[in-house]
N, C-alpha and C. Protein backbone atom coordinates (compact mmCIF):
# COMPACT_ATOMS: atom_id res chain seq x y z
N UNK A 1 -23.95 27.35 -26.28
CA UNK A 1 -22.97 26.30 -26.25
C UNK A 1 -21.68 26.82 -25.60
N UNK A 2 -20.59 25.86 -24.41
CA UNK A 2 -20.01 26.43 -23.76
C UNK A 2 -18.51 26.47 -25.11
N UNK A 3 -17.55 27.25 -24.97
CA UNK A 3 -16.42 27.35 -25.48
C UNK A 3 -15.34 26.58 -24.75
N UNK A 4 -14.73 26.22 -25.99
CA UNK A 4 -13.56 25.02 -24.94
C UNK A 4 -12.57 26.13 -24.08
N UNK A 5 -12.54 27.36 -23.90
CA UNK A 5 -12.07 28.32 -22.61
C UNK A 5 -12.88 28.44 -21.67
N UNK A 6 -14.33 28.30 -21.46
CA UNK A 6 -15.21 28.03 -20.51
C UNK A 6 -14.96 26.60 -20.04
N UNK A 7 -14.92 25.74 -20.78
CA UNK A 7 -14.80 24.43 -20.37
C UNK A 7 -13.47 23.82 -19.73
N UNK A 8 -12.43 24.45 -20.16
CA UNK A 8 -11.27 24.41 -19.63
C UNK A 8 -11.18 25.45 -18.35
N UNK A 9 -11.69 26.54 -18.33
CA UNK A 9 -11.37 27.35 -16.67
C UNK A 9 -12.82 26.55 -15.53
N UNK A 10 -13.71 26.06 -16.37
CA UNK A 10 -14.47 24.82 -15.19
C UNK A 10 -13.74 23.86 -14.64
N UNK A 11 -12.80 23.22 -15.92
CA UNK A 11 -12.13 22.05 -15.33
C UNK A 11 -10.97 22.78 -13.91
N UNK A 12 -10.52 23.87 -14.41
CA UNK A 12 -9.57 24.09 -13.32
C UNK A 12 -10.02 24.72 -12.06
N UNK A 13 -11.38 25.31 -12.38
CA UNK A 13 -11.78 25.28 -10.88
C UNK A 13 -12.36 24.02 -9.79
N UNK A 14 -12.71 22.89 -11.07
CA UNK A 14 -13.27 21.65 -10.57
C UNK A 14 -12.25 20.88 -9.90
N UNK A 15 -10.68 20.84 -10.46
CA UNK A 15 -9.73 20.10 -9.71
C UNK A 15 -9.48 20.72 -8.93
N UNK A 16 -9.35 22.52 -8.71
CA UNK A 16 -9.07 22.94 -7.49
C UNK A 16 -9.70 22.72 -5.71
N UNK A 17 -10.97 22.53 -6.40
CA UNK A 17 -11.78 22.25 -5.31
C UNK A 17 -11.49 20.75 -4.83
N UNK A 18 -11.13 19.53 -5.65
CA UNK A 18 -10.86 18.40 -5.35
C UNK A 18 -10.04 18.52 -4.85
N UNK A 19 -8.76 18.83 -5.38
CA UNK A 19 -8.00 19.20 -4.33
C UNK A 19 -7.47 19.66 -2.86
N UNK A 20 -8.85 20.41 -2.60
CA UNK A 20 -8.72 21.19 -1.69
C UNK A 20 -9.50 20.54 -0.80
N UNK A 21 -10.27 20.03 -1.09
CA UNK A 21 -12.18 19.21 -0.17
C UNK A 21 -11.58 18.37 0.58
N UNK A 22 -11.99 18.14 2.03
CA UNK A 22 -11.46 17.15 3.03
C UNK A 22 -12.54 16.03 2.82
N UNK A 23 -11.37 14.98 2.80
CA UNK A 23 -12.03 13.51 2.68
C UNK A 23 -11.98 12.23 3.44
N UNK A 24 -13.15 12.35 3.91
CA UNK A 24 -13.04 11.12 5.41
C UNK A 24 -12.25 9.99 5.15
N UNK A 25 -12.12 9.85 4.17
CA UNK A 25 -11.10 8.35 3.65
C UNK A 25 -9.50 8.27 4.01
N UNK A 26 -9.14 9.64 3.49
CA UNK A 26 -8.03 10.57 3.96
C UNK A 26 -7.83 11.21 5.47
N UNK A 27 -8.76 10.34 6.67
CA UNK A 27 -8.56 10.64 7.52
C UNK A 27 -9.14 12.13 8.32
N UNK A 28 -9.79 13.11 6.86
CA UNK A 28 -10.04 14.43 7.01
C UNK A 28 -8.93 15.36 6.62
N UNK A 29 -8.14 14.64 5.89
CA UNK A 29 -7.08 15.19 5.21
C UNK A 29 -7.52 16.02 3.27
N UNK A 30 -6.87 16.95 3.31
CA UNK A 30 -7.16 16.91 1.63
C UNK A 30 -6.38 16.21 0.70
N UNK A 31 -6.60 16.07 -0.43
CA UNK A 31 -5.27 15.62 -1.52
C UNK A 31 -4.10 16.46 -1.46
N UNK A 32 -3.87 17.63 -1.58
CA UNK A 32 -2.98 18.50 -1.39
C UNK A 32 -2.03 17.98 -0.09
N UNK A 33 -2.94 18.32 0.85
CA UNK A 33 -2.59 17.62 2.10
C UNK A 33 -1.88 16.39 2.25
N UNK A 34 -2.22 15.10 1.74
CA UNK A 34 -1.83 14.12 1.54
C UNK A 34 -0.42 13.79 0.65
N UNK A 35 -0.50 14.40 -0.56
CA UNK A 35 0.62 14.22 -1.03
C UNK A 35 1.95 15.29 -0.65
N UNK A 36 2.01 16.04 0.41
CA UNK A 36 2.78 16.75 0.89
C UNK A 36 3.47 15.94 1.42
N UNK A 37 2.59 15.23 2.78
CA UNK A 37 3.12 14.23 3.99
C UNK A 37 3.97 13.30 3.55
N UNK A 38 2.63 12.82 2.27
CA UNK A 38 3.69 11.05 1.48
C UNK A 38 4.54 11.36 0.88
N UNK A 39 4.60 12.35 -0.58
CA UNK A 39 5.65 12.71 -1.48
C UNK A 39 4.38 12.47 -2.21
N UNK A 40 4.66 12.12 -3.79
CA UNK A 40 4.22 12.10 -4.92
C UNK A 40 3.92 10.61 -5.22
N UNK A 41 4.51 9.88 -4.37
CA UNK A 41 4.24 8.28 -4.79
C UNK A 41 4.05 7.67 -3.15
N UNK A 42 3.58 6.67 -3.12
CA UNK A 42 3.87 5.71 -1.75
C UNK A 42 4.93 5.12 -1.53
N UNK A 43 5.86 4.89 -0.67
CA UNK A 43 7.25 4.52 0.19
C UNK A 43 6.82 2.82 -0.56
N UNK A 44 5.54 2.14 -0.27
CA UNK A 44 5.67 0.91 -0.21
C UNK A 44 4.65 0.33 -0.89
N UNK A 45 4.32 -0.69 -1.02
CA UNK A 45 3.05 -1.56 -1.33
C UNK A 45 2.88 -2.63 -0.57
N UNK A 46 2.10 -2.80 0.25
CA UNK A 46 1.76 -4.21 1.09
C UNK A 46 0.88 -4.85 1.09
N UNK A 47 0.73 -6.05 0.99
CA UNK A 47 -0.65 -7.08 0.72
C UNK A 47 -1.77 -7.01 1.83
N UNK A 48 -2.39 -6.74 1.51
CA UNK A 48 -3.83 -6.89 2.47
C UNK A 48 -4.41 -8.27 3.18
N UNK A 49 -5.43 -8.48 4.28
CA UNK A 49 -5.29 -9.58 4.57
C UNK A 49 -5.90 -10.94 3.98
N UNK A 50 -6.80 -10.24 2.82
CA UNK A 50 -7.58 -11.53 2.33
C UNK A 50 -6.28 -12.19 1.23
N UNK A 51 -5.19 -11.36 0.91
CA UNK A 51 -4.38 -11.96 -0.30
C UNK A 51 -3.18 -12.54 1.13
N UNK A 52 -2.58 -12.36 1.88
CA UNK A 52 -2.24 -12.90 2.91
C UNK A 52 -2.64 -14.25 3.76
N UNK A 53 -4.08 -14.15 3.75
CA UNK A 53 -4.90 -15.04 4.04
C UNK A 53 -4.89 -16.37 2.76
N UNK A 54 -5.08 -15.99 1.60
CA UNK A 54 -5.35 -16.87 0.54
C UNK A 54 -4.17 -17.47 0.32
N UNK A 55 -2.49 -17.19 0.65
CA UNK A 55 -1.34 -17.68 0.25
C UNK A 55 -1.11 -18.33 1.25
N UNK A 56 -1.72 -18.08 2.67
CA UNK A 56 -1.52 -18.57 3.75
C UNK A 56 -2.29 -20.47 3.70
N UNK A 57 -3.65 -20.46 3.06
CA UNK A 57 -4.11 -21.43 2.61
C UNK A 57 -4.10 -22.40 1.73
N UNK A 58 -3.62 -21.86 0.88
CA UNK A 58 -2.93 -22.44 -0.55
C UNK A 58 -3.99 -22.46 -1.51
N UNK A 59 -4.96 -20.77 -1.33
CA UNK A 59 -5.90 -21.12 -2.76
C UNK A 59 -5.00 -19.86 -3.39
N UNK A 60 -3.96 -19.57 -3.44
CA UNK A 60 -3.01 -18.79 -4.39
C UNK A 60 -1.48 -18.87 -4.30
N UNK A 61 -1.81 -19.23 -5.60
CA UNK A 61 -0.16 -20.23 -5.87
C UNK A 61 1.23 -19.16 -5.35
N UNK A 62 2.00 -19.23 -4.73
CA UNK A 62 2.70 -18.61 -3.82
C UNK A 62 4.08 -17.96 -5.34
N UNK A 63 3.99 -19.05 -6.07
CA UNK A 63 5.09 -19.41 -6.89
C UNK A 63 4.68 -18.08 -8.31
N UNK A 64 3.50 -18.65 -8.73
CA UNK A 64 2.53 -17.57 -9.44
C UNK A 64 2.63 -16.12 -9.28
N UNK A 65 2.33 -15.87 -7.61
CA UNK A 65 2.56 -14.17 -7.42
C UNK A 65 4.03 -13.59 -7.55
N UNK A 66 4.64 -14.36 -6.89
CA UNK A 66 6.11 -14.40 -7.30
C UNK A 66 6.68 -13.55 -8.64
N UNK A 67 6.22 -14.44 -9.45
CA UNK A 67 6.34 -14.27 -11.18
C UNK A 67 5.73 -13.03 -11.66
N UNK A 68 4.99 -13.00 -11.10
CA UNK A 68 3.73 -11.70 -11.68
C UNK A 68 4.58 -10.46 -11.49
N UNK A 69 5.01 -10.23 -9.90
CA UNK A 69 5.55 -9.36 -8.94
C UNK A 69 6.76 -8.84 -10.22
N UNK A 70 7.50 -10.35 -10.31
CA UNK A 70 8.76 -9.93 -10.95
C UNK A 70 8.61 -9.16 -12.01
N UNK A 71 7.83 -9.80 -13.25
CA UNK A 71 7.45 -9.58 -14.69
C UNK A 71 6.88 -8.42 -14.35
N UNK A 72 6.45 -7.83 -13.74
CA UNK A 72 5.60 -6.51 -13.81
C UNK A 72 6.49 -5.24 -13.69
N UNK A 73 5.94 -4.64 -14.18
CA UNK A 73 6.48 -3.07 -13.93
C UNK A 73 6.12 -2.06 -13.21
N UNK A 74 6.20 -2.58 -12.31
CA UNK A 74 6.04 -1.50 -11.35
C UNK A 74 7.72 -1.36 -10.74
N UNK A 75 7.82 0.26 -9.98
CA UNK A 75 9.18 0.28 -9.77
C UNK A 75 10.01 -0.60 -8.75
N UNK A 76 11.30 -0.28 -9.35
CA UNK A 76 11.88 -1.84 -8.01
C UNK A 76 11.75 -1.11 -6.70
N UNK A 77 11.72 -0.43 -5.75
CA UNK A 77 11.75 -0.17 -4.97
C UNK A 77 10.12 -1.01 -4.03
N UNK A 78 9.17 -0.71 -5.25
CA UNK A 78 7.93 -1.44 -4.67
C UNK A 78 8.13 -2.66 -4.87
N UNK A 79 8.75 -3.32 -5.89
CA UNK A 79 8.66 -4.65 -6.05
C UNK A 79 9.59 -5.42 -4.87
N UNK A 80 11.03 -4.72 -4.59
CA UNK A 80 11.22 -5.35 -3.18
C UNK A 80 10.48 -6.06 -2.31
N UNK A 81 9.83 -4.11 -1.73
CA UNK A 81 9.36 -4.17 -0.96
C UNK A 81 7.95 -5.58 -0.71
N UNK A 82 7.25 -5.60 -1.66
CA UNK A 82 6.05 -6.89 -2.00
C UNK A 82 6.71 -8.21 -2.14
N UNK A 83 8.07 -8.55 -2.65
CA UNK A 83 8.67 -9.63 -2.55
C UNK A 83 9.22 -9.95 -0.87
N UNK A 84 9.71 -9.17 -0.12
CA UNK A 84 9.60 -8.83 1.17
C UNK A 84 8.60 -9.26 1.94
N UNK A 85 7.33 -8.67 1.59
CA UNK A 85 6.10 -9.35 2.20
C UNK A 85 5.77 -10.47 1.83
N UNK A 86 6.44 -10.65 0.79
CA UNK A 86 5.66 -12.36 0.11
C UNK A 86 6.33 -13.04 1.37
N UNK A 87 7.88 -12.99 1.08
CA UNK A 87 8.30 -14.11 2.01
C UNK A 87 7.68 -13.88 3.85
N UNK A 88 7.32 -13.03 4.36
CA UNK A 88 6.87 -12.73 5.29
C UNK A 88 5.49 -13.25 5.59
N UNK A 89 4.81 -13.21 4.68
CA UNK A 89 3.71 -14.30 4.74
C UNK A 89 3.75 -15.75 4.75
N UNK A 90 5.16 -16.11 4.14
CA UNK A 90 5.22 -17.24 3.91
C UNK A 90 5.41 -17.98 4.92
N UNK A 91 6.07 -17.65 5.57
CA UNK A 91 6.36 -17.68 7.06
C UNK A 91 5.01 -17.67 8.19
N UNK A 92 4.84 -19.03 9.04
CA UNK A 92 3.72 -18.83 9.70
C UNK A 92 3.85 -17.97 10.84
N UNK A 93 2.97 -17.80 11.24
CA UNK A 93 3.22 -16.62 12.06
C UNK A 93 3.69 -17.20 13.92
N UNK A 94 4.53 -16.78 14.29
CA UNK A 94 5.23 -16.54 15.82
C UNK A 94 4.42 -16.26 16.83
N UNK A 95 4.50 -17.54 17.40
CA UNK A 95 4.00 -17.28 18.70
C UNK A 95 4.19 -15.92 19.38
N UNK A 96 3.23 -16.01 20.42
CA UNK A 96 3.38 -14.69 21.44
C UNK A 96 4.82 -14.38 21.86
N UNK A 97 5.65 -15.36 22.26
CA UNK A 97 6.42 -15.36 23.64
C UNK A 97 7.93 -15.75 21.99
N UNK A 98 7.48 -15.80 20.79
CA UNK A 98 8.69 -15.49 19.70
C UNK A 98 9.57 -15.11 19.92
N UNK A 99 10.60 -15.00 19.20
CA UNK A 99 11.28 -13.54 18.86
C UNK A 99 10.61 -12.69 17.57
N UNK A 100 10.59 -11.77 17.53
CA UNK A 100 9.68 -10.80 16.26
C UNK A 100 10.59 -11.53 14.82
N UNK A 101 9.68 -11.47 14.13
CA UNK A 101 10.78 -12.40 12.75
C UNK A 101 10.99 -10.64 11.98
N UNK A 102 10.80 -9.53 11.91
CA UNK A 102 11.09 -8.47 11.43
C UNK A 102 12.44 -8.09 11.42
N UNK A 103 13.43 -8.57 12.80
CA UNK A 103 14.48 -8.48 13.28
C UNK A 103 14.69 -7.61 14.43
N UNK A 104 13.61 -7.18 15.25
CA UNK A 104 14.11 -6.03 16.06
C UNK A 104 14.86 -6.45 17.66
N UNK A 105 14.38 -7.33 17.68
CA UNK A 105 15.11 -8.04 18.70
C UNK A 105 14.32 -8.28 20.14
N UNK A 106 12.79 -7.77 19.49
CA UNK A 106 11.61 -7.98 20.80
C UNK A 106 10.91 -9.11 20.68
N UNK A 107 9.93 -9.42 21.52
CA UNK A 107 9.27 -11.06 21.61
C UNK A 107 8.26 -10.26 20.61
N UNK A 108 7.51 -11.03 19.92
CA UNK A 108 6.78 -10.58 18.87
C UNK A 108 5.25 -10.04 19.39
N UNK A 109 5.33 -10.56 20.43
CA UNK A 109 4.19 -9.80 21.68
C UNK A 109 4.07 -7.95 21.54
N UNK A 110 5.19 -7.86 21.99
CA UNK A 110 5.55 -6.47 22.04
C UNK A 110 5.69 -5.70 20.82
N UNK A 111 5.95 -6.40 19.79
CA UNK A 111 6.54 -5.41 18.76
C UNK A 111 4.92 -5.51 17.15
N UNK A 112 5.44 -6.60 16.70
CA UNK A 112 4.74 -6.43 15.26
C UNK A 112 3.01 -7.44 15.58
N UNK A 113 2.79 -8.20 17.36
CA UNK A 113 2.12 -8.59 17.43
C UNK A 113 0.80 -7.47 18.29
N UNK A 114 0.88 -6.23 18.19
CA UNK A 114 0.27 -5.72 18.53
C UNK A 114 -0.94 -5.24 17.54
């Protein structure tokens, strides 16, 4: 039967190796690797396109995510940032020949329509 000091110096060679193992998901990056580049947390949170898509249609109540976003706890810096995108979705999207609605001051061709 193993001893919880065997079982504990497995576990730390088992995260070391996770740590260390390159992962196609990660680009071929390791975890180590990864959280160097980012920091310890992600800069942002942004909606993906099927929840983009669904607010865009009206099978998700725009008003609903809103609320959720707020009431939740996650930190304000992310919650901005996702209230940010809400209204950015909300917004249909700009023709080619636009101006970029981001603010940069390019036709939306050039900039966020690529």
């Amino acid at each position: 039967m193993a001893s919880i000091k065997q079982i504990n110096e497995f576990f730390q060679y088992y995260f070391a190796m996770c740590s260390h193992t390159r992962i196609p998901a990660n680009r071929g990056f390791t975890p180590d690797e990864m959280r160097e580049k980012l920091g310890d947390s992600p800069c942002s949170i942004e909606f993906g396109p099927n929840i983009s898509r669904a607010l865009q249609t009206g099978q998700m109540d725009m008003g609903e995510l809103r609320a959720g976003i707020t009431d939740s706890d996650i930190p304000a810096p992310w919650k901005a940032g996702m209230l940010k995108d809400l209204q950015w979705v909300a917004q249909k999207k700009p023709g080619r020949n636009d101006p970029c609605p981001c603010g940069s001051g390019k036709k939306y061709k050039r900039c966020c329509g690529r």
